[in-house]
C-alpha atoms as a PDB file:
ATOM      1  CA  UNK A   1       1.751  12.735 -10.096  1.00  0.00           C
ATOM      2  CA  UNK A   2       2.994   9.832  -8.066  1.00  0.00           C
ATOM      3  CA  UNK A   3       0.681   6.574  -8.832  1.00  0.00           C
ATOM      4  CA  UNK A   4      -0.884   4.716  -5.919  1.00  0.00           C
ATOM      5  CA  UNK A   5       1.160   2.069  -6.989  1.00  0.00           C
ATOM      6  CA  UNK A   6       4.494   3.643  -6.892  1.00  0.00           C
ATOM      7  CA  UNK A   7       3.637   5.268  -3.697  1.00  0.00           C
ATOM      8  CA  UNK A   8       2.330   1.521  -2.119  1.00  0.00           C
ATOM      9  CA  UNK A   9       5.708   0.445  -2.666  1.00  0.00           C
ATOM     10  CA  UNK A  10       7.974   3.281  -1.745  1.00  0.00           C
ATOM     11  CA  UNK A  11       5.453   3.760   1.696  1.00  0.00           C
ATOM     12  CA  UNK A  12       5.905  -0.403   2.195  1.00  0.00           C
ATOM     13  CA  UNK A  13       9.555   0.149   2.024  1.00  0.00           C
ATOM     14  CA  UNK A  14       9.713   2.546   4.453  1.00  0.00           C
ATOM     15  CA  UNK A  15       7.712   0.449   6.804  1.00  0.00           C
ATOM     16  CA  UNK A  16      10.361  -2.578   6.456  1.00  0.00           C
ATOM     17  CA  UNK A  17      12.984   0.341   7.507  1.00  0.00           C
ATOM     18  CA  UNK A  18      11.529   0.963  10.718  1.00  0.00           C
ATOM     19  CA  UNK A  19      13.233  -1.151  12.941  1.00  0.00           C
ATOM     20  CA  UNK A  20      16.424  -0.100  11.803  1.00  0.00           C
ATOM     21  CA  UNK A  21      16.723   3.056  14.563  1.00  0.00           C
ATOM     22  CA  UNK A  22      14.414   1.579  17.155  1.00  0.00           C
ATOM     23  CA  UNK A  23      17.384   1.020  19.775  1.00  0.00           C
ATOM     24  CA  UNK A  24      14.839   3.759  22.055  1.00  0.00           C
ATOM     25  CA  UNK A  25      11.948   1.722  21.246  1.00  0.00           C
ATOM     26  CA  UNK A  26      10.179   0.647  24.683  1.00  0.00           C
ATOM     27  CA  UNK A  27       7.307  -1.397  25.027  1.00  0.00           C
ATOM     28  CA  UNK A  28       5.598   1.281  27.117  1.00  0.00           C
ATOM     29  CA  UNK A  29       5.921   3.669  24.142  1.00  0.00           C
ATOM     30  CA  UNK A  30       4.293   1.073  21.909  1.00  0.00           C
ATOM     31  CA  UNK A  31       1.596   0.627  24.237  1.00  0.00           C
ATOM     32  CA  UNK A  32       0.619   4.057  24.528  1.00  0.00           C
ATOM     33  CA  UNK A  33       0.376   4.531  20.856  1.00  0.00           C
ATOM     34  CA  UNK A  34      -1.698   1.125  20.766  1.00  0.00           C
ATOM     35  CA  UNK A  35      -3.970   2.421  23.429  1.00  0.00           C
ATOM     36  CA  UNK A  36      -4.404   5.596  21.582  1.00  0.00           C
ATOM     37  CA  UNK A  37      -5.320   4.158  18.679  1.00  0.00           C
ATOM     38  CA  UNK A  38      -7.664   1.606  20.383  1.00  0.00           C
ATOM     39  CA  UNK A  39      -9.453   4.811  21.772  1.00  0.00           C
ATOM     40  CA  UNK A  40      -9.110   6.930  18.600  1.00  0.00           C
ATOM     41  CA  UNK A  41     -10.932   3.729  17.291  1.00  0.00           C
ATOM     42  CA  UNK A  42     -13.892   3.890  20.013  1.00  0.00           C
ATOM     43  CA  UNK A  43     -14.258   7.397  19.568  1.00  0.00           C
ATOM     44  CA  UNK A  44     -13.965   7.140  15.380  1.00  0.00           C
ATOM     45  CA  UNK A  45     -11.427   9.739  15.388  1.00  0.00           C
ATOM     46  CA  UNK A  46      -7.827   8.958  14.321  1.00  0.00           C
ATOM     47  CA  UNK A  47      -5.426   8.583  17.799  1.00  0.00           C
ATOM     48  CA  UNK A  48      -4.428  12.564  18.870  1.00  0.00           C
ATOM     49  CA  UNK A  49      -0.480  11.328  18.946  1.00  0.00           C
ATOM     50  CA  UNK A  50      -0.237  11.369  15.065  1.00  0.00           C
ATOM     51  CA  UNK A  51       3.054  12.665  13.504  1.00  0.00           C
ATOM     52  CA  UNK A  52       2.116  16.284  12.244  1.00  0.00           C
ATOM     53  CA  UNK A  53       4.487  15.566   9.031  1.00  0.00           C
ATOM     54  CA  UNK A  54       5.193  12.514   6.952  1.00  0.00           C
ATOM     55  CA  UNK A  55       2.444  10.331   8.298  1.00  0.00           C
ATOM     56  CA  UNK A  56       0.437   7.520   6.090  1.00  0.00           C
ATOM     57  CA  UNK A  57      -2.319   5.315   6.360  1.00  0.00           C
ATOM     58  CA  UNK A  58      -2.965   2.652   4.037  1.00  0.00           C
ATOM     59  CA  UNK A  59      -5.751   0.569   4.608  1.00  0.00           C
ATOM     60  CA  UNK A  60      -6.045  -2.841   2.051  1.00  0.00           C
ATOM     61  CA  UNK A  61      -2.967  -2.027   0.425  1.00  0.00           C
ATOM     62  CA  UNK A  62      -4.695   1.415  -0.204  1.00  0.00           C
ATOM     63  CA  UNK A  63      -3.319   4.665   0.965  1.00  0.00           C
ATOM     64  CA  UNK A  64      -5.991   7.379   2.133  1.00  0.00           C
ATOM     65  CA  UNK A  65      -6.627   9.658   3.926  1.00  0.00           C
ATOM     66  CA  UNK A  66      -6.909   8.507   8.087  1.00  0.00           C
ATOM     67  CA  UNK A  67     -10.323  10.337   8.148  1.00  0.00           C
ATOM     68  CA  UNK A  68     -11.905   8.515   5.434  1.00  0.00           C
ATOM     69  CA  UNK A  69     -10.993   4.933   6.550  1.00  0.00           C
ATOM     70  CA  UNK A  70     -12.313   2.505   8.962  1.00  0.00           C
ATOM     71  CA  UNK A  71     -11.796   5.436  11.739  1.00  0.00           C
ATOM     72  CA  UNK A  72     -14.425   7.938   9.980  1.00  0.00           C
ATOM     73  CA  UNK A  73     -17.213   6.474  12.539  1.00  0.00           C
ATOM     74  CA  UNK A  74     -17.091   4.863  15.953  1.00  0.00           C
ATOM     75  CA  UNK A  75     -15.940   0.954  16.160  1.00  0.00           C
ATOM     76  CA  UNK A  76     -17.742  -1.212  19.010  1.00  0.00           C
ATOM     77  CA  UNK A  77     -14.659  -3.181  20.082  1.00  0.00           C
ATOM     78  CA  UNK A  78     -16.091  -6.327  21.551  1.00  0.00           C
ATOM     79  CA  UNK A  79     -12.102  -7.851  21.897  1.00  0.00           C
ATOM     80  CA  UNK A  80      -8.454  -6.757  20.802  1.00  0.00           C
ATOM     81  CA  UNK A  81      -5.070  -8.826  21.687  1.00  0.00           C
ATOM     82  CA  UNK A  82      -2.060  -6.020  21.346  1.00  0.00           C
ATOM     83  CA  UNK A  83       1.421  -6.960  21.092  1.00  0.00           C
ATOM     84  CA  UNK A  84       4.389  -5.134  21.079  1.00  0.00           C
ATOM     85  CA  UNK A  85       7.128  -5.392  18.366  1.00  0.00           C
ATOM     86  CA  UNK A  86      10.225  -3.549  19.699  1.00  0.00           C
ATOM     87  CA  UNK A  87      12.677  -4.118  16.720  1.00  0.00           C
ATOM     88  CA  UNK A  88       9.864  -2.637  14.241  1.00  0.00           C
ATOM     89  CA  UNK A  89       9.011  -0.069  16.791  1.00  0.00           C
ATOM     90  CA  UNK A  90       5.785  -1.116  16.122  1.00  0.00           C
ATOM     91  CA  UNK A  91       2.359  -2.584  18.121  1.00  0.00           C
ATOM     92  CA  UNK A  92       0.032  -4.622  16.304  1.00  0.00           C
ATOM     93  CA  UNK A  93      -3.616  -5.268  17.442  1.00  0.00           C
ATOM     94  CA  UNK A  94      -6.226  -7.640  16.308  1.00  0.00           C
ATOM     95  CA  UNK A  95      -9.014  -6.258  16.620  1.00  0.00           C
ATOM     96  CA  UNK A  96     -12.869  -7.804  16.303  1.00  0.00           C
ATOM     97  CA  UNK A  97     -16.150  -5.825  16.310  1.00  0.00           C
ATOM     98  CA  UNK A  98     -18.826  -7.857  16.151  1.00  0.00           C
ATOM     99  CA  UNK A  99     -21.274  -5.927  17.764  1.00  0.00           C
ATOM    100  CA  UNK A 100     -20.509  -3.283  15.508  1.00  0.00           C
ATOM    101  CA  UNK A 101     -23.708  -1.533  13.345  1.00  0.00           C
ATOM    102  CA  UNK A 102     -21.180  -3.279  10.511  1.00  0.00           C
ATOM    103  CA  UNK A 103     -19.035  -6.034  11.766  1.00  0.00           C
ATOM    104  CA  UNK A 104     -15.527  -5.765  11.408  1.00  0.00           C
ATOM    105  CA  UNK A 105     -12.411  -7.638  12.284  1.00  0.00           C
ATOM    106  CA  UNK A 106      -9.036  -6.164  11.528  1.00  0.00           C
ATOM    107  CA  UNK A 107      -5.565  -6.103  11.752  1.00  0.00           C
ATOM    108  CA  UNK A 108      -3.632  -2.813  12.682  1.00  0.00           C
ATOM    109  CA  UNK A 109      -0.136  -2.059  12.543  1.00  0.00           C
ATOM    110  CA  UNK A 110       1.003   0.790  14.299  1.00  0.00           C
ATOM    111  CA  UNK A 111       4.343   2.189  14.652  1.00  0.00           C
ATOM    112  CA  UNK A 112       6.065   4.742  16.066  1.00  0.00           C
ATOM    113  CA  UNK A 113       9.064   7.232  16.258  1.00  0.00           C
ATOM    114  CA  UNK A 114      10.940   6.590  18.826  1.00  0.00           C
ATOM    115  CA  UNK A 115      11.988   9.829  20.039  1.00  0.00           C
ATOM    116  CA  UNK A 116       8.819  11.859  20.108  1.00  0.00           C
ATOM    117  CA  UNK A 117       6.613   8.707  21.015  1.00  0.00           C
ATOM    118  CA  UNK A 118       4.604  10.549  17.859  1.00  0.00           C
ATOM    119  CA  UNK A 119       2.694   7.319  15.041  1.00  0.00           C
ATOM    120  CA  UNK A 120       4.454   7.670  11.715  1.00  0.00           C
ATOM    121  CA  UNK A 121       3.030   5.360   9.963  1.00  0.00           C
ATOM    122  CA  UNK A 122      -0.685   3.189  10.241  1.00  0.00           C
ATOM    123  CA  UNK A 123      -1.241   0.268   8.006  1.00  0.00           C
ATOM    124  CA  UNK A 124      -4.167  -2.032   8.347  1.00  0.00           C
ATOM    125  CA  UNK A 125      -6.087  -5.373   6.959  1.00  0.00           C
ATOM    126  CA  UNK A 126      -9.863  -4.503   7.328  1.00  0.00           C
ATOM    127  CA  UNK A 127     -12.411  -7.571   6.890  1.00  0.00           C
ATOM    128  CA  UNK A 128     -15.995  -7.116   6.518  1.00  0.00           C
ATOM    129  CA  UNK A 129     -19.460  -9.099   5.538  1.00  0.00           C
ATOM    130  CA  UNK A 130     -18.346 -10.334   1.891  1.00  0.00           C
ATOM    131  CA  UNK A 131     -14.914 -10.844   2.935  1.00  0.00           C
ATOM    132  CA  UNK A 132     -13.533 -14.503   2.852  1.00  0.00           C
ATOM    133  CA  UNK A 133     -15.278 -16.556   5.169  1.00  0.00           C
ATOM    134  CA  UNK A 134     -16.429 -13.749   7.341  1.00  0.00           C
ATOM    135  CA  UNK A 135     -18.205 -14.393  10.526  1.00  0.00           C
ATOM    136  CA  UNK A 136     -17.330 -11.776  13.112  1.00  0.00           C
ATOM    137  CA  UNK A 137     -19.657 -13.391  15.865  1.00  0.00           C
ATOM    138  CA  UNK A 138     -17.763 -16.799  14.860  1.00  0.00           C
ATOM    139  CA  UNK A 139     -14.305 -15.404  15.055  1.00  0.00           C
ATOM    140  CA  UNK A 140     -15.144 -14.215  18.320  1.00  0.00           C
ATOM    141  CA  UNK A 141     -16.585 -17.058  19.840  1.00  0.00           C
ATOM    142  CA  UNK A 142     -13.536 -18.915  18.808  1.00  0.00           C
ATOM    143  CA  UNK A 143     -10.951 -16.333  19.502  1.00  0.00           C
ATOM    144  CA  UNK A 144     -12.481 -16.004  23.637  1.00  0.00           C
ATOM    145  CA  UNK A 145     -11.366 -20.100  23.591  1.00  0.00           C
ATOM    146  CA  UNK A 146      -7.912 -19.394  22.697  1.00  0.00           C
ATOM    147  CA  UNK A 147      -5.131 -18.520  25.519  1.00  0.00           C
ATOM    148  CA  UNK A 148      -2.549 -15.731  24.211  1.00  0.00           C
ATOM    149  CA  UNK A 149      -0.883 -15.157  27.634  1.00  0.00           C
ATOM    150  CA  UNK A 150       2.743 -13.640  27.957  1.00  0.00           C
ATOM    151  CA  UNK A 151       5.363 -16.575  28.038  1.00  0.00           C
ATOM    152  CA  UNK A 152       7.982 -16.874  30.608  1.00  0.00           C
ATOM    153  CA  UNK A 153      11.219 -14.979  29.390  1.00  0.00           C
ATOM    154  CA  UNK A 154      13.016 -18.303  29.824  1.00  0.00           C
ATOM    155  CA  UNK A 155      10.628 -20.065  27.217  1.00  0.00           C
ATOM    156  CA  UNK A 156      10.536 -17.497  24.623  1.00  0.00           C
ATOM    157  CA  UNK A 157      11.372 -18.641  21.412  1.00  0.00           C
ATOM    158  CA  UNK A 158      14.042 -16.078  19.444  1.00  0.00           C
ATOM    159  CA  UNK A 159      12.547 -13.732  16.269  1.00  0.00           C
ATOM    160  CA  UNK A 160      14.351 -16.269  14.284  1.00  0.00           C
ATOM    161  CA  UNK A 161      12.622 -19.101  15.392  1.00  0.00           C
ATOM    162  CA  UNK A 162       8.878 -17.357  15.516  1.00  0.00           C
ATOM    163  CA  UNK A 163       9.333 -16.004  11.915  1.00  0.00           C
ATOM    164  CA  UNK A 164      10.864 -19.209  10.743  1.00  0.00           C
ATOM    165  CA  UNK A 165       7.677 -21.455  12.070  1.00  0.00           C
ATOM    166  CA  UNK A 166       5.271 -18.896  10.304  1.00  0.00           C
ATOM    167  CA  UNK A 167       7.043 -18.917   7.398  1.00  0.00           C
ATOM    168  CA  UNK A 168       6.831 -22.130   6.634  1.00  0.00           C
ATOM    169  CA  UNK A 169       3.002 -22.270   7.137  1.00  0.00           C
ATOM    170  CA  UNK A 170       3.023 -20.420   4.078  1.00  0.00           C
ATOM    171  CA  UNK A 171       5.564 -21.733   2.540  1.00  0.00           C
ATOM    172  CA  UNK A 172       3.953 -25.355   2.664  1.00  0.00           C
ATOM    173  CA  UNK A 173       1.189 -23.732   0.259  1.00  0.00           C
ATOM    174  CA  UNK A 174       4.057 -23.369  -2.493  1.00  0.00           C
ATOM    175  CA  UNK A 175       6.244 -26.472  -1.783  1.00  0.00           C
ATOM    176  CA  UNK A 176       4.508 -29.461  -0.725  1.00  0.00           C
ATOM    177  CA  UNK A 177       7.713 -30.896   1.032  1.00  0.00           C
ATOM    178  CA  UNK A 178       7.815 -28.523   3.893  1.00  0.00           C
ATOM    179  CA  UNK A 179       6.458 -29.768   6.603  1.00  0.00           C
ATOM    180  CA  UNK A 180       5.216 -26.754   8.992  1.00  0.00           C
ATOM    181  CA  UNK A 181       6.012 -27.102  12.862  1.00  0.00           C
ATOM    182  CA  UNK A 182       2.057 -27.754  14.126  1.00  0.00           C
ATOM    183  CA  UNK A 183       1.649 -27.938  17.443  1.00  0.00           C
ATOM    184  CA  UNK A 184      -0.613 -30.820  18.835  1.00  0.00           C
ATOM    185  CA  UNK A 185      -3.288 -29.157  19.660  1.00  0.00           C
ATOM    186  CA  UNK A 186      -2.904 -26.835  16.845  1.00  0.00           C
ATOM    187  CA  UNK A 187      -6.408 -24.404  15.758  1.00  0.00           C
ATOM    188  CA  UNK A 188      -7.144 -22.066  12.759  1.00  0.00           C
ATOM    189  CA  UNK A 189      -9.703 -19.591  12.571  1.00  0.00           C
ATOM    190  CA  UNK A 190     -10.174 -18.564   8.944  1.00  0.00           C
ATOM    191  CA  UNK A 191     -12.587 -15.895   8.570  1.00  0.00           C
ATOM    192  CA  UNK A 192     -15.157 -16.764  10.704  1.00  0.00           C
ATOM    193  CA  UNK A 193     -14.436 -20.563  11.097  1.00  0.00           C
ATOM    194  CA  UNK A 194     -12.790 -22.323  13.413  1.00  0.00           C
ATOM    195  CA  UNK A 195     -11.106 -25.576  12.874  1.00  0.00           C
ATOM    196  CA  UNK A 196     -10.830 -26.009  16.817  1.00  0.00           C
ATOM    197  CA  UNK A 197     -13.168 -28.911  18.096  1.00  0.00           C
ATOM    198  CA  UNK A 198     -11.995 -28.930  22.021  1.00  0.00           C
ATOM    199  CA  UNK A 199      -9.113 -28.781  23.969  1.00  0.00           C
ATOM    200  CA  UNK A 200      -8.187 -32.454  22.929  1.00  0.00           C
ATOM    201  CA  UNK A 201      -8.894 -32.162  19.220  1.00  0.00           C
ATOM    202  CA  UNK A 202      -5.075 -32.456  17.869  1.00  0.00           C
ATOM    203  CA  UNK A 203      -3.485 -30.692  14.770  1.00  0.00           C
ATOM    204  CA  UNK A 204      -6.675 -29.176  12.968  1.00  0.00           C
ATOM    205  CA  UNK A 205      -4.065 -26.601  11.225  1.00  0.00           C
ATOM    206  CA  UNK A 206      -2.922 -28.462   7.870  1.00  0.00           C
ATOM    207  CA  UNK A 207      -4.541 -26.950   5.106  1.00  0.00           C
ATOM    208  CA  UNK A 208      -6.485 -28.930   2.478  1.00  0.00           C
ATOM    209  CA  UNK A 209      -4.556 -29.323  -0.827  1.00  0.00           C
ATOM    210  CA  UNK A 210      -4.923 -26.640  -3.119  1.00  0.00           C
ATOM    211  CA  UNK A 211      -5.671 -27.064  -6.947  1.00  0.00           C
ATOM    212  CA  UNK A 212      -2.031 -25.653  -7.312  1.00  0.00           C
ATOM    213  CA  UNK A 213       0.721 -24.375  -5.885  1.00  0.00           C
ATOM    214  CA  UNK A 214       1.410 -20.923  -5.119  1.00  0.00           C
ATOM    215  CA  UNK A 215       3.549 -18.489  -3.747  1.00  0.00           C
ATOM    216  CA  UNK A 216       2.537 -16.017  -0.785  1.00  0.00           C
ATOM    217  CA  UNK A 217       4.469 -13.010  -2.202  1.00  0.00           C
ATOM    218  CA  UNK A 218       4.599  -9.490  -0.236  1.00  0.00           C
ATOM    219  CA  UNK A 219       5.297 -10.695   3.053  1.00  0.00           C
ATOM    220  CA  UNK A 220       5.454  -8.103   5.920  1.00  0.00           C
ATOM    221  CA  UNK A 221       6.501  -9.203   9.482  1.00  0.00           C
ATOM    222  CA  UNK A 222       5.978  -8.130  13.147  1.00  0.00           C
ATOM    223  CA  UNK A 223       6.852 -10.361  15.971  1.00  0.00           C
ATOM    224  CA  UNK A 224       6.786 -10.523  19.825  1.00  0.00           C
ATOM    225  CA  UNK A 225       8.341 -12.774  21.554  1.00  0.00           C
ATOM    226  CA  UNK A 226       6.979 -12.353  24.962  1.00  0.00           C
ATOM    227  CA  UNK A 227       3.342 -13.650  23.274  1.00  0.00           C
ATOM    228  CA  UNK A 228       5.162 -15.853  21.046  1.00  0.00           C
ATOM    229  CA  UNK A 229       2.783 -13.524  18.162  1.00  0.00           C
ATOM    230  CA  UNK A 230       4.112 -13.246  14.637  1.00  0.00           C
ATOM    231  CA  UNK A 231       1.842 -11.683  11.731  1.00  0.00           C
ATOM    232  CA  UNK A 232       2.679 -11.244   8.111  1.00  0.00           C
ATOM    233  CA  UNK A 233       0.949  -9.329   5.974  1.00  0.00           C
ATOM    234  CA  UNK A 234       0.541 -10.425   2.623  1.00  0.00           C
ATOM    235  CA  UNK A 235      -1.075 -10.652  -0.711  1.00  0.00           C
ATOM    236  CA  UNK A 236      -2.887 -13.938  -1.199  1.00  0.00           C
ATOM    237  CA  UNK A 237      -3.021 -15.065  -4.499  1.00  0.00           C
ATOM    238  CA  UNK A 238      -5.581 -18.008  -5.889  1.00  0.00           C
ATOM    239  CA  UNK A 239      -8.827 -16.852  -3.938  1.00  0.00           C
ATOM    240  CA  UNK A 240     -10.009 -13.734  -5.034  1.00  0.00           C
ATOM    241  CA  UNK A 241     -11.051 -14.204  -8.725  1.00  0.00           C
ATOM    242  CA  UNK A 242     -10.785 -10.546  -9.399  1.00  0.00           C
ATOM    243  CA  UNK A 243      -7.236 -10.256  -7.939  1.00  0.00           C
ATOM    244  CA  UNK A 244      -5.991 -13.242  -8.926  1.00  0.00           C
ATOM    245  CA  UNK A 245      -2.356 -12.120  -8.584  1.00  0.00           C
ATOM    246  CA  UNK A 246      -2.918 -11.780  -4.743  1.00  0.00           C
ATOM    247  CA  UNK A 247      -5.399  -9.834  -2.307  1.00  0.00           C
ATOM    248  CA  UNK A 248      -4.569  -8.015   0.654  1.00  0.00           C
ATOM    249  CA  UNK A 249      -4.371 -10.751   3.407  1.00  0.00           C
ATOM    250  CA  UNK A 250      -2.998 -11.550   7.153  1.00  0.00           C
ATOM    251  CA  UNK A 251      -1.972 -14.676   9.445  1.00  0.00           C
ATOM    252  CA  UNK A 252      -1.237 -14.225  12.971  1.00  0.00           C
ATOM    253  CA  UNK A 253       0.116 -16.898  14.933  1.00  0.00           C
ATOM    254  CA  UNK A 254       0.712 -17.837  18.414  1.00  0.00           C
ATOM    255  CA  UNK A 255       3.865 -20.022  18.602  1.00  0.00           C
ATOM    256  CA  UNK A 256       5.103 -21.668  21.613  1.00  0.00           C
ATOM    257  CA  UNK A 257       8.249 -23.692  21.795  1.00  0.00           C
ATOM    258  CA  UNK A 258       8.638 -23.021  18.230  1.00  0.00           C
ATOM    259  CA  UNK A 259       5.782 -25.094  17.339  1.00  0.00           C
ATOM    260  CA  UNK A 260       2.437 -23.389  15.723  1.00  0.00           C
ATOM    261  CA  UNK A 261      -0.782 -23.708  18.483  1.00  0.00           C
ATOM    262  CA  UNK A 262      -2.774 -20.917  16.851  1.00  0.00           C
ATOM    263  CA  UNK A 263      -3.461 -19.423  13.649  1.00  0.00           C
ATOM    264  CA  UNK A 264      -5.722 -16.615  12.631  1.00  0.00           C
ATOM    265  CA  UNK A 265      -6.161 -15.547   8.845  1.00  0.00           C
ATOM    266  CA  UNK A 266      -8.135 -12.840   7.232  1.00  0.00           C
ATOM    267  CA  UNK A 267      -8.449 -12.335   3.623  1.00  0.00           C
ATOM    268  CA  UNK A 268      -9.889  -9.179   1.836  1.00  0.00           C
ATOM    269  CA  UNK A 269     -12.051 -10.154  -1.085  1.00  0.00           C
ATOM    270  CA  UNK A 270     -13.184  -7.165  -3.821  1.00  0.00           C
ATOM    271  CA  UNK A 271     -16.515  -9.186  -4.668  1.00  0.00           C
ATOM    272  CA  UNK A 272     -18.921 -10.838  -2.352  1.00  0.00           C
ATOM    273  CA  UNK A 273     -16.541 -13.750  -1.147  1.00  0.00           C
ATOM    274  CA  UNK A 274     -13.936 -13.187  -3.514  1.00  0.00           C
ATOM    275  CA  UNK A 275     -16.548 -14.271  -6.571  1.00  0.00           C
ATOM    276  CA  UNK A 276     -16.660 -17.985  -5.316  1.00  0.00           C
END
């Protein structure tokens, strides 16, 4: 018997393989998987475009079975921003429910086989009450104040560039000498909090210091350029006292002209807010 460890990393692998036959990819076959997800979600049924063979879903670094996660009962989506990630073949969706009979807000990565327009593979950050810092009513008041339109193609920053400015983000959190590119303004919303005190408030993105340094280990990337969106999965280590090695944690990021304006991070905690 395979252990869900062993199959975490061989299914993770896989995932980091999928842009490497998405020449086909099209952002209208990404956004028809994303929109049947975001309906599968509505309905609490998994989307009806699965892949009959070889599909997974891992949810928190967990792989189950799609019927038993977050899309076993009906989600009140009170906002989503999709993007599109062409080279991964792959949408991702933030997603916040804070109307929901339990308030979520999650991440979802989606992606897709090209040639039958069929999802392979779901993988998705789920925060709840208990989580770090979790306010769904908060994120979503300060998530309606933020401005994620699509960028003019001739002020698109390159994949390099996007995944180079979110990098460093975390990065800073090992190696005090990197300086991330902030944008001025430049907002966080951690949890539930926002950092964001008006239009005018400057760079409210630099983290406090942390007791020590660590390393953000397990990164996974998707990026569109056209919304100047990067997330990265990862596993945070330091917060959760029970995981100390690193939970199951994203940050997306709106970047524009290679500098950082926005920055969204949810963090998965196993006890009430990761035992702290």
């Amino acid at each position: 018997m395979v252990s869900a460890s062993s199959f975490l990393s061989a299914t993770l692998a896989g995932f980091a393989a999928h842009g490497v036959a998405a020449a086909d990819c099209t952002r209208d076959i990404l956004s028809t998987a994303a929109s049947a997800y975001l309906a599968g979600a509505a309905a609490g049924k998994p989307p009806v475009n699965l892949a009959t063979t070889n599909f997974t879903y891992i949810e928190n670094d967990v792989a189950l079975d799609i019927s038993k996660g977050i899309l076993s009962a009906p989600i009140s989506i009170d906002l989503n921003r999709t993007f599109l990630d062409t080279d991964a073949c792959g949408a991702f969706m933030e997603i916040n429910a804070a109307s929901n009979k339990k308030p979520y807000v999650l991440l979802v990565r989606v992606f897709v086989d090209a040639a039958s327009s069929q999802i392979k593979d779901i993988e998705s950050v789920v925060t709840k009450d208990g989580d770090w810092a979790f306010n769904a009513a908060g994120h979503l008041s300060a998530d309606k104040q933020e401005t994620w339109t699509a960028i003019p193609d001739a002020k698109q920053d390159t994949r390099a560039v996007l995944k180079a400015a979110a990098d460093a983000y975390l990065d800073s959190w090992g190696d005090g000498t990197v300086s991330p590119p902030f944008g001025n303004p430049c907002s966080r919303i951690e949890g539930g909090s926002s950092t964001a005190h008006g239009a005018a408030s400057g760079n409210t993105c630099k983290m406090p210091q942390f007791p020590q340094p660590f390393k953000i280990t397990n990164r996974r990337y998707m990026i569109d350029p056209v919304f100047g969106a990067v997330d990265i999965f990862n596993n945070f280590p330091f917060i959760d006292k029970a995981k100390p090695d690193g939970t199951p944690s994203t940050n997306l990021y709106r970047i524009e002209g290679g500098k950082i304006r926005y920055i969204h991070e949810l963090t998965v905690c196993t006890n009430k807010n990761c035992g702290r």
